[in-house]
Protein backbone atom coordinates (compact mmCIF):
# COMPACT_ATOMS: atom_id res chain seq x y z
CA UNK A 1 82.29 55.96 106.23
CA UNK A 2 79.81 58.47 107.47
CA UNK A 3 82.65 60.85 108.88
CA UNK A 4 84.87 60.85 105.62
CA UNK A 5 81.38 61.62 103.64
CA UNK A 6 81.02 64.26 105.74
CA UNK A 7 84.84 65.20 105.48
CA UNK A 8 84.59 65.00 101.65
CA UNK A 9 81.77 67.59 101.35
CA UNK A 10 83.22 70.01 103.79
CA UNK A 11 86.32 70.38 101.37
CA UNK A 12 84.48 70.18 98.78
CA UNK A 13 83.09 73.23 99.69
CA UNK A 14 85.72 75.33 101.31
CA UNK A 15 87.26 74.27 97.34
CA UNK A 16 84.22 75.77 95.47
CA UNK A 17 84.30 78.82 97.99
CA UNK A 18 87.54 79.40 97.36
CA UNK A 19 87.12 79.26 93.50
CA UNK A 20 84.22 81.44 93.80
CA UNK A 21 85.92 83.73 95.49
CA UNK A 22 89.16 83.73 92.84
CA UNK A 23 91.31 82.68 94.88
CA UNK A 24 92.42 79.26 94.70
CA UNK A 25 94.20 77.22 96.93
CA UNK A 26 97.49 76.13 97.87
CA UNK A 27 99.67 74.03 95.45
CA UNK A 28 102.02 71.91 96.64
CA UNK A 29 103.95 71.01 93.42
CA UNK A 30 103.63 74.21 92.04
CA UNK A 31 105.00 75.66 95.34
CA UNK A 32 107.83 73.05 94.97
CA UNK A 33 108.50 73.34 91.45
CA UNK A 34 108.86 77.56 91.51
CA UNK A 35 110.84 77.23 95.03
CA UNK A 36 113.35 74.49 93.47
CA UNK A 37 113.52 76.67 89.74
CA UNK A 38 114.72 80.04 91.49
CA UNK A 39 115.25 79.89 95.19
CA UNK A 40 117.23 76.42 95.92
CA UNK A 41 119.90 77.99 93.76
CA UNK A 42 120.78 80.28 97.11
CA UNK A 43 118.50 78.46 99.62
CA UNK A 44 120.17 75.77 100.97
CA UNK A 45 118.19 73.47 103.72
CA UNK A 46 120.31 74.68 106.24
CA UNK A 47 118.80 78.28 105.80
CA UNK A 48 115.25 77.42 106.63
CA UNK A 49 116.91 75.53 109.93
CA UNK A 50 118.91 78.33 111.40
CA UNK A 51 118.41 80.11 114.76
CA UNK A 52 116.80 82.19 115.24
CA UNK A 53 114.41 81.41 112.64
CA UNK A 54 113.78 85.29 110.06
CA UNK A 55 110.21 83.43 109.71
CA UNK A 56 108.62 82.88 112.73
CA UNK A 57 104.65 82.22 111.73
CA UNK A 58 102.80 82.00 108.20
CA UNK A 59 102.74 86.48 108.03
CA UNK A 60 106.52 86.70 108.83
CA UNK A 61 107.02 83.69 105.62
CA UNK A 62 105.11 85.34 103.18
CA UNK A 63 106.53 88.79 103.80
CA UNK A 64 109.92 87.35 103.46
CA UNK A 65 109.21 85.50 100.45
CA UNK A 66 107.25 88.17 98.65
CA UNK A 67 110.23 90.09 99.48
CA UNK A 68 112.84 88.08 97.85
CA UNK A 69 110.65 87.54 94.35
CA UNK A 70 110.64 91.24 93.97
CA UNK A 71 114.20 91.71 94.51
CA UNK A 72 114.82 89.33 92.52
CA UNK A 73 112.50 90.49 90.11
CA UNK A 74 110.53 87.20 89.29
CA UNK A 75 107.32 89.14 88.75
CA UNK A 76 105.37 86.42 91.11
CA UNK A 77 101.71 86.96 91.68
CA UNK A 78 100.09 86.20 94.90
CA UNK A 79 99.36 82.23 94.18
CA UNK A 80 102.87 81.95 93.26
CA UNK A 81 103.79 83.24 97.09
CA UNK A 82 100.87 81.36 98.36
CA UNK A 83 102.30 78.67 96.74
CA UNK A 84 106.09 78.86 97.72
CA UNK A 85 104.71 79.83 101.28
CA UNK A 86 102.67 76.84 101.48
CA UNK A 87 105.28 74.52 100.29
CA UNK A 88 107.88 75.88 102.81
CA UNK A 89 105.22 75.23 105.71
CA UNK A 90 105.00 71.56 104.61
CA UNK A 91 108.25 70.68 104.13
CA UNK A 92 110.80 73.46 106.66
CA UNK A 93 108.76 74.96 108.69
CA UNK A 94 105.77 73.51 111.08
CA UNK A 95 104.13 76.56 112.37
């Protein structure tokens, strides 16, 4: 119990840091629900498991996906990548 206290209060605080700071952190379902409205259209699962892999670390992903929404004009902001990229690294890619 002591340990998941502990646990609790350490994101708890990396949360209100990050909120502090502006930035706020990664969304899952948001990340899902912006991929699936304007990338799955093109992006079937069997791009994200090609080889070689275009992304090859967390840098590499966001570059490529910041990329894309601006030539495809989709006027994201940087939690919307943060987002996508985020959502990608949970479900296609494990780096």
């Amino acid at each position: 119990m002591r340990g998941t206290l502990k646990g609790a209060v350490i994101v708890g605080l990396l949360a209100g840091s990050a909120a502090a700071g502006g930035a706020e952190l990664p969304n899952l379902e948001r990340g899902r629900a912006l991929y699936e409205n304007h990338c799955v259209v093109c992006h079937t699962s069997r791009v994200h498991g090609r080889i070689p892999a275009l992304a090859i670390n967390t840098e590499e992903l966001r570059r490529i996906v910041a990329n894309w929404a601006a030539a495809e004009n989709l006027r994201w902001n940087e939690q919307d990548v943060t987002d996508v990229v985020h959502f990608l690294r949970q479900t296609r890619y494990r780096f």
